[in-house]
N, C-alpha and C. Protein backbone atom coordinates (compact mmCIF):
# COMPACT_ATOMS: atom_id res chain seq x y z
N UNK A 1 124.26 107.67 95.58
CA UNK A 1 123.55 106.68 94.76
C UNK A 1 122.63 105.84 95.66
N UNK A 2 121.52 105.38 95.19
CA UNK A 2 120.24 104.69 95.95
C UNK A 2 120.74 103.38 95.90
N UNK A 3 120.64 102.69 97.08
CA UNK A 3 120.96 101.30 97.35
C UNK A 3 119.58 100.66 96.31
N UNK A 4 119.73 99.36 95.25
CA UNK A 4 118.78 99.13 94.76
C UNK A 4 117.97 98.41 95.43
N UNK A 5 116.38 98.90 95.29
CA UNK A 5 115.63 97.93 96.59
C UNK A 5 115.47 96.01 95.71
N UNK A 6 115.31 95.32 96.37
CA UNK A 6 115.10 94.41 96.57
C UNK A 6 113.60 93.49 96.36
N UNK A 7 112.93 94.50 96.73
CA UNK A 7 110.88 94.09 96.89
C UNK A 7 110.50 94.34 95.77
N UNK A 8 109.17 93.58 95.73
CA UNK A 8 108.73 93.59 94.58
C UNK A 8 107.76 94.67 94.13
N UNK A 9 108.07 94.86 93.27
CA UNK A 9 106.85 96.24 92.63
C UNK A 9 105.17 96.53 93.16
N UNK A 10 104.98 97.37 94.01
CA UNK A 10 104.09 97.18 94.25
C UNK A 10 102.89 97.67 93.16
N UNK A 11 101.30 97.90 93.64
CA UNK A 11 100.70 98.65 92.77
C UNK A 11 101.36 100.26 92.95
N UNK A 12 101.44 100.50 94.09
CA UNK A 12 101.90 102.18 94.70
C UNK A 12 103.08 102.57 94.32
N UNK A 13 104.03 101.66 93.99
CA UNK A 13 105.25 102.04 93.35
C UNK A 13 105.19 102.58 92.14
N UNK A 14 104.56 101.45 91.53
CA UNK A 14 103.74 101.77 89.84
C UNK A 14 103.50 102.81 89.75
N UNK A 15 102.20 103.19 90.81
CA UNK A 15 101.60 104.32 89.95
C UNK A 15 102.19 105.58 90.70
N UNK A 16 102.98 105.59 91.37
CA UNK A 16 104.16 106.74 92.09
C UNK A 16 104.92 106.69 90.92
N UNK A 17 105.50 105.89 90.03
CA UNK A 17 106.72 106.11 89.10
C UNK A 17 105.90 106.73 88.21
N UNK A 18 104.40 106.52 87.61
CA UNK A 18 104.07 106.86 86.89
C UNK A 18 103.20 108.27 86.34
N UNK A 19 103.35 108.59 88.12
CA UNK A 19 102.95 109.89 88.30
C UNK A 19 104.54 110.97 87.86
N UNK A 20 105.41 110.00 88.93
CA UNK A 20 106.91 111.01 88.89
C UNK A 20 107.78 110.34 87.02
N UNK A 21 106.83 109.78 86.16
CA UNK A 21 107.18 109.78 85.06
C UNK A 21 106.41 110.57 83.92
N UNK A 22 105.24 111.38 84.46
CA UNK A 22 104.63 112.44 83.76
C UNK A 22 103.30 111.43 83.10
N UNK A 23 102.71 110.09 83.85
CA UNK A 23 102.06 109.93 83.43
C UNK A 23 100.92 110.93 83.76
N UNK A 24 100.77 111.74 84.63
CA UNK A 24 99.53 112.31 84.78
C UNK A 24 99.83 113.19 84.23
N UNK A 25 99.28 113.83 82.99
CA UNK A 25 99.30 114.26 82.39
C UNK A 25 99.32 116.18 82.54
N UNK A 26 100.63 116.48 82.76
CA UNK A 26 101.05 117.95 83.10
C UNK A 26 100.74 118.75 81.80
N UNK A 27 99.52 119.27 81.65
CA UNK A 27 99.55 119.92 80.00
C UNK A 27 99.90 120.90 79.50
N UNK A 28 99.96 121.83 80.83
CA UNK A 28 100.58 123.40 80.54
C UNK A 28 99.41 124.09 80.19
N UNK A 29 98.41 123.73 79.78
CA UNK A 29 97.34 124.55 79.41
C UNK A 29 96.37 125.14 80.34
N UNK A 30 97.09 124.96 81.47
CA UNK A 30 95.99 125.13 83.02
C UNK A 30 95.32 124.05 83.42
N UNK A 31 95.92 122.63 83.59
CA UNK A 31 95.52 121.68 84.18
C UNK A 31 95.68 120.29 84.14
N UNK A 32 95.49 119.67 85.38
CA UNK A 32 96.41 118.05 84.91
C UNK A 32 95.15 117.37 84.79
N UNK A 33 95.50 116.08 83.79
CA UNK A 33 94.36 114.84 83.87
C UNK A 33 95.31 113.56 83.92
N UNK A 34 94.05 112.40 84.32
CA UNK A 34 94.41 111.45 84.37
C UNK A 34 94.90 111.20 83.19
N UNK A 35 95.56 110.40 82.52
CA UNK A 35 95.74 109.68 81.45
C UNK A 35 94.67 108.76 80.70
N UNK A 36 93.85 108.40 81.70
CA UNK A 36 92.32 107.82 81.05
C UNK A 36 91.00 109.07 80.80
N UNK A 37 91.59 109.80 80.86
CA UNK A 37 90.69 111.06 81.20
C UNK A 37 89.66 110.98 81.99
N UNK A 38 89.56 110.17 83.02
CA UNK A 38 88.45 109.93 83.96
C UNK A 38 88.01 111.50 85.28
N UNK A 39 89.55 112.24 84.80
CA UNK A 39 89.16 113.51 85.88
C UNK A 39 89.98 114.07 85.34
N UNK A 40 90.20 115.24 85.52
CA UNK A 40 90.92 116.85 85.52
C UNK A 40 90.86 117.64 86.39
N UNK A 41 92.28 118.45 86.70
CA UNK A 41 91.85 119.53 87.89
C UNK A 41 92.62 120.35 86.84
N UNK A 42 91.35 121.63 86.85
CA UNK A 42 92.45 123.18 86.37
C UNK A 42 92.56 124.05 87.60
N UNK A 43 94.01 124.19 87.12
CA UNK A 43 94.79 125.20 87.76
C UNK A 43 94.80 126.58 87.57
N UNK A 44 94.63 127.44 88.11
CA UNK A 44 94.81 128.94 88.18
C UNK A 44 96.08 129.98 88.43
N UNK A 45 96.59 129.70 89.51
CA UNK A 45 97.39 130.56 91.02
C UNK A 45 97.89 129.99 90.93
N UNK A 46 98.18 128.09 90.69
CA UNK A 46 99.74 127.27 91.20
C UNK A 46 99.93 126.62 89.65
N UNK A 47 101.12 126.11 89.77
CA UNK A 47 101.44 125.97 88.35
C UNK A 47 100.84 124.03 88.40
N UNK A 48 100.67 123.79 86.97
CA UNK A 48 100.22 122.06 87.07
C UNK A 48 101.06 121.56 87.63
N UNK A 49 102.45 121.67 87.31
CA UNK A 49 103.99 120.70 88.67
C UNK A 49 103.60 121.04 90.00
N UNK A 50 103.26 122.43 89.93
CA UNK A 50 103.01 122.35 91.50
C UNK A 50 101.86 121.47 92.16
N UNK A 51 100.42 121.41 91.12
CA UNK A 51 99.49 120.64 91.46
C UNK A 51 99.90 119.76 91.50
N UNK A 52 100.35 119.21 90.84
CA UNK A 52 100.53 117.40 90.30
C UNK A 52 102.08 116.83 91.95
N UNK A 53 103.04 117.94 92.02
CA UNK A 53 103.51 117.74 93.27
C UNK A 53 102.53 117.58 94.78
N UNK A 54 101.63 118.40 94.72
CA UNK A 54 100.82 118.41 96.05
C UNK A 54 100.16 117.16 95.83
N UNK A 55 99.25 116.72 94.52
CA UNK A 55 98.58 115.42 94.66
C UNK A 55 99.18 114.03 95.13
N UNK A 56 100.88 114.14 94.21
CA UNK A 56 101.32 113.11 95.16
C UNK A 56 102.10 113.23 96.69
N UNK A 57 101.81 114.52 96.93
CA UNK A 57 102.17 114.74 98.44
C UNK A 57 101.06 114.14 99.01
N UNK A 58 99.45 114.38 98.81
CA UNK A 58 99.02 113.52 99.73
C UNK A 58 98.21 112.16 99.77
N UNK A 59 98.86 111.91 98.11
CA UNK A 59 98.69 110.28 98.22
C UNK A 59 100.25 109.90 99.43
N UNK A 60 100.90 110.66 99.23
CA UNK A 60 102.21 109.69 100.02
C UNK A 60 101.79 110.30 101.88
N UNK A 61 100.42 111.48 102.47
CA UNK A 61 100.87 111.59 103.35
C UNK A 61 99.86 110.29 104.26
N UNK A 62 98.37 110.50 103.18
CA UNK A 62 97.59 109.45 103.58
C UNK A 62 97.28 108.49 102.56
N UNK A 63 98.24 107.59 102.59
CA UNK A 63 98.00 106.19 101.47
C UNK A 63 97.03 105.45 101.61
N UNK A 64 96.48 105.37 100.46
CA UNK A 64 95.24 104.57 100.60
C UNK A 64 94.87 104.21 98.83
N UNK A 65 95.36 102.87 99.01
CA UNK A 65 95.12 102.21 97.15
C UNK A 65 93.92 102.40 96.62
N UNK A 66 93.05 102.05 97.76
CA UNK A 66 91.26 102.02 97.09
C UNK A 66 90.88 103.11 96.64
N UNK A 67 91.67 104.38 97.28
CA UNK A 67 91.32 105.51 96.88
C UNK A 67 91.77 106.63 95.74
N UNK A 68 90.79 106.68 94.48
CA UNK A 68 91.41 107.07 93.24
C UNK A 68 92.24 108.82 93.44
N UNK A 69 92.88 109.11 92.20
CA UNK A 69 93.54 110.22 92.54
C UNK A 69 92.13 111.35 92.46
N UNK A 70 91.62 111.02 92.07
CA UNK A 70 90.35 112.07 91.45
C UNK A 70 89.95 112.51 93.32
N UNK A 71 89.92 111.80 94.04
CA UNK A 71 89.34 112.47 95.35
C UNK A 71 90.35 113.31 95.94
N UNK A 72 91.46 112.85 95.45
CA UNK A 72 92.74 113.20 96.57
C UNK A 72 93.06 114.85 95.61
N UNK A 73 92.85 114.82 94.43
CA UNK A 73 92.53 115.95 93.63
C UNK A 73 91.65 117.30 94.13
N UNK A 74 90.33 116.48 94.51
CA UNK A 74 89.42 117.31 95.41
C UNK A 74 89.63 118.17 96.57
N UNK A 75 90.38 117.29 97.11
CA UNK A 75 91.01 117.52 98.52
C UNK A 75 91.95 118.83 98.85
N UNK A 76 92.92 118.64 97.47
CA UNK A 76 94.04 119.49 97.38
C UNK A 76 93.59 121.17 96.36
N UNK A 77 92.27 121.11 95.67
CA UNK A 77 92.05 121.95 94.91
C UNK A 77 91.86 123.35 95.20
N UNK A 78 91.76 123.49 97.12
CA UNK A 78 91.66 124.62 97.61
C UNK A 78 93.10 125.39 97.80
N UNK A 79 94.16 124.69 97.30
CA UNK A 79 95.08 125.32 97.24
C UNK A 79 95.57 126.31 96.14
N UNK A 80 94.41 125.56 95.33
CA UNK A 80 94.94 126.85 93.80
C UNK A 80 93.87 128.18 94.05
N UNK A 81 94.66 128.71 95.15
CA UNK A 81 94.09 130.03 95.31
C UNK A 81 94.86 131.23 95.80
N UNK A 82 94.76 132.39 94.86
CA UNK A 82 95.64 133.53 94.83
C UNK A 82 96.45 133.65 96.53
N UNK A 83 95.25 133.35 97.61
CA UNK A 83 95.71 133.09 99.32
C UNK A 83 96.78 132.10 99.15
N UNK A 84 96.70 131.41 98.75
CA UNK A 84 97.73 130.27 98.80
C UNK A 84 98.98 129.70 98.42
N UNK A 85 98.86 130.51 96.51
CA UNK A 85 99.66 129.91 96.08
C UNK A 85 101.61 130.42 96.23
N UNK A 86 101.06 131.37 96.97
CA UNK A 86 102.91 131.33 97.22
C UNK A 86 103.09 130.67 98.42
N UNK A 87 102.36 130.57 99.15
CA UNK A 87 102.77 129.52 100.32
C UNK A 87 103.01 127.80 99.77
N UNK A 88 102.36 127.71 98.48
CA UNK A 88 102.31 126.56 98.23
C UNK A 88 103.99 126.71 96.93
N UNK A 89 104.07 127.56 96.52
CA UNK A 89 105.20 127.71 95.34
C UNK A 89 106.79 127.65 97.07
N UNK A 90 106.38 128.44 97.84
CA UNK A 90 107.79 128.04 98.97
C UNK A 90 107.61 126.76 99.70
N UNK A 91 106.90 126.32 100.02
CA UNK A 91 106.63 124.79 100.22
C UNK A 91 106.99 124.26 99.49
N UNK A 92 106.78 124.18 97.71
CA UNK A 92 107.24 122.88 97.32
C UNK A 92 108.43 123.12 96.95
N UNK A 93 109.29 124.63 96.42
CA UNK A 93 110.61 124.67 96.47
C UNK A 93 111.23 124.28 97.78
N UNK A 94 110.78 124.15 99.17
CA UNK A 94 111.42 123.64 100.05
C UNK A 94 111.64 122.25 100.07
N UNK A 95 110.05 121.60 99.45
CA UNK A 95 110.03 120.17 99.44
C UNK A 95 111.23 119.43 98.33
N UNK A 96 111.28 120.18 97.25
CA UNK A 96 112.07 119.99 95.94
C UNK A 96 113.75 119.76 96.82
N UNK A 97 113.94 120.43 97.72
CA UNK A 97 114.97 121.35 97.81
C UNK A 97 115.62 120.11 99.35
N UNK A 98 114.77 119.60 99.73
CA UNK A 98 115.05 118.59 100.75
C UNK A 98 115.12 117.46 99.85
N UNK A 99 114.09 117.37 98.65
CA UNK A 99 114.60 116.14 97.63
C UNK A 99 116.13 115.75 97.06
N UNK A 100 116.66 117.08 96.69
CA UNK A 100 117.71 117.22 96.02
C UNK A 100 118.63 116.84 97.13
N UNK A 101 118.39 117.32 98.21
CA UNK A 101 119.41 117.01 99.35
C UNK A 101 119.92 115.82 99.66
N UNK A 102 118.74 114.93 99.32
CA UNK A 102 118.28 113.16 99.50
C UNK A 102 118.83 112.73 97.98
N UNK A 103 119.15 113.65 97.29
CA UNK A 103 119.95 112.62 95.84
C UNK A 103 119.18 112.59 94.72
N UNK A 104 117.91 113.56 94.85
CA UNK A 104 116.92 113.05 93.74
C UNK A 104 116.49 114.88 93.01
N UNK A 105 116.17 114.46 91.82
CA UNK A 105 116.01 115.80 91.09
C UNK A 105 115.01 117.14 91.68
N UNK A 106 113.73 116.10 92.38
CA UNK A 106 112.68 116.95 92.88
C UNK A 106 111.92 115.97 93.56
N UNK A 107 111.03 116.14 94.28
CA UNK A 107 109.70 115.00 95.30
C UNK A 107 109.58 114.02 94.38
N UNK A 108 108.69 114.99 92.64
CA UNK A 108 108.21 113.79 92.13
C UNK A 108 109.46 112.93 91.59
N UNK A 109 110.85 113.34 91.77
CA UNK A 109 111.93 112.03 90.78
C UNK A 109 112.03 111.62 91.64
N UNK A 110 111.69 110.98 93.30
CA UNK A 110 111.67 110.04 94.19
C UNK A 110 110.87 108.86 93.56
N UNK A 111 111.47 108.20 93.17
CA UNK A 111 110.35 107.23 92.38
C UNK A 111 109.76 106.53 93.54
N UNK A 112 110.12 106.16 94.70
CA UNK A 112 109.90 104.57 95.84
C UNK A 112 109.13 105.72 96.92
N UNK A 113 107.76 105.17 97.32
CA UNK A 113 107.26 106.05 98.10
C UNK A 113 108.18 106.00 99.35
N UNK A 114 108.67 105.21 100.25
CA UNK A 114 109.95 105.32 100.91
C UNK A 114 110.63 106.34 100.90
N UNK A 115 111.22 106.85 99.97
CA UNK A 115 111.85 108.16 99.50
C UNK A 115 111.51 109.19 99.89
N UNK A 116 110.47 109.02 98.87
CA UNK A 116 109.20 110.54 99.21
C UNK A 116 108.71 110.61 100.62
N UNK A 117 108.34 109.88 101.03
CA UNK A 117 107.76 109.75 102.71
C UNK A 117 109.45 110.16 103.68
N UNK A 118 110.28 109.48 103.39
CA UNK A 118 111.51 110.48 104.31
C UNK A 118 111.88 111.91 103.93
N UNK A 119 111.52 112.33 102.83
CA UNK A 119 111.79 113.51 102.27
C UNK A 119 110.69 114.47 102.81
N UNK A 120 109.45 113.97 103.34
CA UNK A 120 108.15 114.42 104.02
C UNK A 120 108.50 114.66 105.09
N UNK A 121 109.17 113.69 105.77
CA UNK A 121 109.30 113.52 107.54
C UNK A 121 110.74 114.82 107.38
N UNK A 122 111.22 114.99 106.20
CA UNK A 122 112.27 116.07 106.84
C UNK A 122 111.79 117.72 106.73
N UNK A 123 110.66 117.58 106.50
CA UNK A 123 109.79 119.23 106.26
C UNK A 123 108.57 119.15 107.34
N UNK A 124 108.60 117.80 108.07
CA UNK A 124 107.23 117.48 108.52
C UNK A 124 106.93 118.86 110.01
N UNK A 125 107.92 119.45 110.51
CA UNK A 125 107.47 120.77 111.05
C UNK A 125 107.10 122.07 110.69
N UNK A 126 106.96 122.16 109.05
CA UNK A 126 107.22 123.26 108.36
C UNK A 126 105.86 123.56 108.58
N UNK A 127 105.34 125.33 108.38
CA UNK A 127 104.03 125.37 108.09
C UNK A 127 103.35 124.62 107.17
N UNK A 128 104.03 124.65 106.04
CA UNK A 128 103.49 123.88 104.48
C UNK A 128 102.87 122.77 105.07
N UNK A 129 104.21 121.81 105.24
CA UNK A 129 103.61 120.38 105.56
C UNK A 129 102.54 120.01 106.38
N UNK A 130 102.37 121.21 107.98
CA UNK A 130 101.33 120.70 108.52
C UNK A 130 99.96 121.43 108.02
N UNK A 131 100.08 122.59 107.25
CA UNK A 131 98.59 123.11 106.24
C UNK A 131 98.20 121.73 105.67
N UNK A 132 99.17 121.30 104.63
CA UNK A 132 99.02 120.57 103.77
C UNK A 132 98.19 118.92 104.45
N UNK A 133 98.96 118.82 105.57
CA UNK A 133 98.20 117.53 106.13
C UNK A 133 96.90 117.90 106.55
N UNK A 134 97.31 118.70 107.43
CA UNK A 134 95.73 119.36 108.00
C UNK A 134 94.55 119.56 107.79
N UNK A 135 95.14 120.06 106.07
CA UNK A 135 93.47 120.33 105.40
C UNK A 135 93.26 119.04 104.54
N UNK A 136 94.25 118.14 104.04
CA UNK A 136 94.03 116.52 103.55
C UNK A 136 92.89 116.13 104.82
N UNK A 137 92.68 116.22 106.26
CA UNK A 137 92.00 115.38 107.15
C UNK A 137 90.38 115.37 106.43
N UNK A 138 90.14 116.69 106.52
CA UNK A 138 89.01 117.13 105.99
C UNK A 138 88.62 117.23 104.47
N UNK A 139 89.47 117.48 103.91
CA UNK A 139 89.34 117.55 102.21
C UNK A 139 89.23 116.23 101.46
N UNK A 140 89.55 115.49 102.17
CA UNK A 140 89.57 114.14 101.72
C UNK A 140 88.53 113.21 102.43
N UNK A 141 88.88 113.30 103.99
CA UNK A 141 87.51 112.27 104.27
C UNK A 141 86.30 112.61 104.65
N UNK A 142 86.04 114.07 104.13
CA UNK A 142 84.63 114.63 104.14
C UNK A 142 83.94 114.12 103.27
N UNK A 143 84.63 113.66 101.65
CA UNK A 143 84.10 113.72 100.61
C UNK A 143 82.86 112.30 100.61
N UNK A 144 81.98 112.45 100.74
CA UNK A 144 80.66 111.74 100.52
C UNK A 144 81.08 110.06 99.97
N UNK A 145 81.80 110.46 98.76
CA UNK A 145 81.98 109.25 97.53
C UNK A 145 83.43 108.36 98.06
N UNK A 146 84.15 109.01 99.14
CA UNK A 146 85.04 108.19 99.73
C UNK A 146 84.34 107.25 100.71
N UNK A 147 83.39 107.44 101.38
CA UNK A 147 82.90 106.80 102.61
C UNK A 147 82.41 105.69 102.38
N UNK A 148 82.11 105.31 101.38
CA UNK A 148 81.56 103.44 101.02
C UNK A 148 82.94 102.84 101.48
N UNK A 149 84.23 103.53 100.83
CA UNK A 149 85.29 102.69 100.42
C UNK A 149 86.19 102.27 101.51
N UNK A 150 85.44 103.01 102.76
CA UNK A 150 85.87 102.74 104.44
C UNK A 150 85.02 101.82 104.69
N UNK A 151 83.36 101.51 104.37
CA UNK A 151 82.81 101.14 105.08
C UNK A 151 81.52 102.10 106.22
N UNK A 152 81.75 103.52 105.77
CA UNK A 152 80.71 104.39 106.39
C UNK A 152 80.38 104.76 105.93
N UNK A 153 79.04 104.78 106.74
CA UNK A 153 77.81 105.01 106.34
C UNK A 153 77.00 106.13 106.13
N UNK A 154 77.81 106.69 107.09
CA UNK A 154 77.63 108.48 107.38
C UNK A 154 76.44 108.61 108.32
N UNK A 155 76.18 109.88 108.95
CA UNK A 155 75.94 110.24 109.99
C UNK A 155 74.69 109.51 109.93
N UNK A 156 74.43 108.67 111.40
CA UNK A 156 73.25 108.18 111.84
C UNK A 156 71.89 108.89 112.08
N UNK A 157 72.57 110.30 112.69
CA UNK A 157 70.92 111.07 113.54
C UNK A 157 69.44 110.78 112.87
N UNK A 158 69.83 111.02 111.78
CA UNK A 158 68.67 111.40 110.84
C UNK A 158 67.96 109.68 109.96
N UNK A 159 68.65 108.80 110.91
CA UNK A 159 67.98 107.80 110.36
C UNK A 159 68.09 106.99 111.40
N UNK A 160 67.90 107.86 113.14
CA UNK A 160 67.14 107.01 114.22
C UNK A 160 68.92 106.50 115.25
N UNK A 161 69.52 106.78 114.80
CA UNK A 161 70.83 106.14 115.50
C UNK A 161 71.89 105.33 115.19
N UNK A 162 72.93 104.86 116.08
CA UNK A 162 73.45 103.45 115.32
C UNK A 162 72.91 102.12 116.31
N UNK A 163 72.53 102.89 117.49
CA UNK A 163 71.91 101.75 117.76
C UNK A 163 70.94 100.39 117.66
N UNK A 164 70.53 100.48 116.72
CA UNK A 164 69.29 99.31 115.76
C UNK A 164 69.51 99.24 114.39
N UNK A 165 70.62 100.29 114.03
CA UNK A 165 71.27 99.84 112.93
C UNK A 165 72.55 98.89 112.84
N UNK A 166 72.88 98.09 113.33
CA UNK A 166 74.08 97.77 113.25
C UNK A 166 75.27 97.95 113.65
N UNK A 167 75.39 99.01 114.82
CA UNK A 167 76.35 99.32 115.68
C UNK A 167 77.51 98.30 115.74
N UNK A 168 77.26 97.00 115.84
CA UNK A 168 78.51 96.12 116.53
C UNK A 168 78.89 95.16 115.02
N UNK A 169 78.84 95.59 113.85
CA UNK A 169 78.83 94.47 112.83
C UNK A 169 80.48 95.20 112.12
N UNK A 170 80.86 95.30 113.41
CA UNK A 170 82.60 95.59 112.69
C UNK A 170 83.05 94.30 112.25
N UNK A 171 83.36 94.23 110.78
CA UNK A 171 83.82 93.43 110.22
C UNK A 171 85.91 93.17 110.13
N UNK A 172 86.07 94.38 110.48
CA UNK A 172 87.36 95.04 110.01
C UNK A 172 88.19 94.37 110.96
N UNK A 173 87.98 94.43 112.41
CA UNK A 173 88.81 94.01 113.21
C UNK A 173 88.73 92.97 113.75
């Protein structure tokens, strides 16, 4: 039994319970959406649990609030591919399968990202887990429409450098 936490609800808890409560909408028809319908990913090769498991695998591997599920969607969509999807169907029965071990039905019935993130760190040598991070580096912070939400600007060359642009106006640190 889970010691009950103590802290207060965060936004990430929220919308972790509300992912591992079927708010994102698992339709069976070949693809998950938001609940506002603001995005959709169809599925092919992996099943929507399996999608909807990988999406919150890598909101929990790289957290980041500002950043909607719709990118982290993007990121993960190269996995629904005939190459992939049994590496991705034994991955997440492994991931499921280290859940259950930890007391919980599957990744997504980890409701407390806490959970899910130790249930990560116990697969974190597996091939799966390091594909899965690996290609999050690139699948995610390549994407054009994430880079305001850092603060970059994207590549200088082609507009003279960073030197006379603003090089030293780090605000962040």
């Amino acid at each position: 039994m889970q010691e009950l936490r103590k802290q207060g609800l965060t936004r990430r808890a929220l919308l972790s319970r509300a992912v591992a409560a079927g708010a994102l909408a698992v339709t069976g028809a070949g693809f998950i959406a938001a609940p506002n319908g603001a995005w959709a990913v169809e599925v092919r090769n992996v099943t929507e649990q399996q999608m909807a498991t990988l999406l919150q695998m890598a909101r929990d591997i790289y957290p980041h609030d500002r950043i909607g599920d719709r990118f982290y969607a993007v990121a993960i969509k190269g996995y629904d591919s005939p190459e992939q999807a049994q590496m991705v169907a034994a991955g997440i029965e492994a991931l499921d399968a280290a859940a259950r071990e930890a007391g919980f039905d599957s990744y997504l019935g980890a409701g407390w990202e806490a959970d899910r993130v130790a249930i990560l760190r116990s697969i974190e040598e597996s091939d799966f887990f390091q594909t899965v991070r690996g290609g999050l580096v690139t699948g995610l912070y390549n994407q054009k429409d994430v880079w305001p939400i850092f603060g970059y600007e994207g590549e200088s060359f082609s507009q003279g450098g960073y030197m006379y642009r603003g090089f030293d106006d780090i605000d962040w640190l």
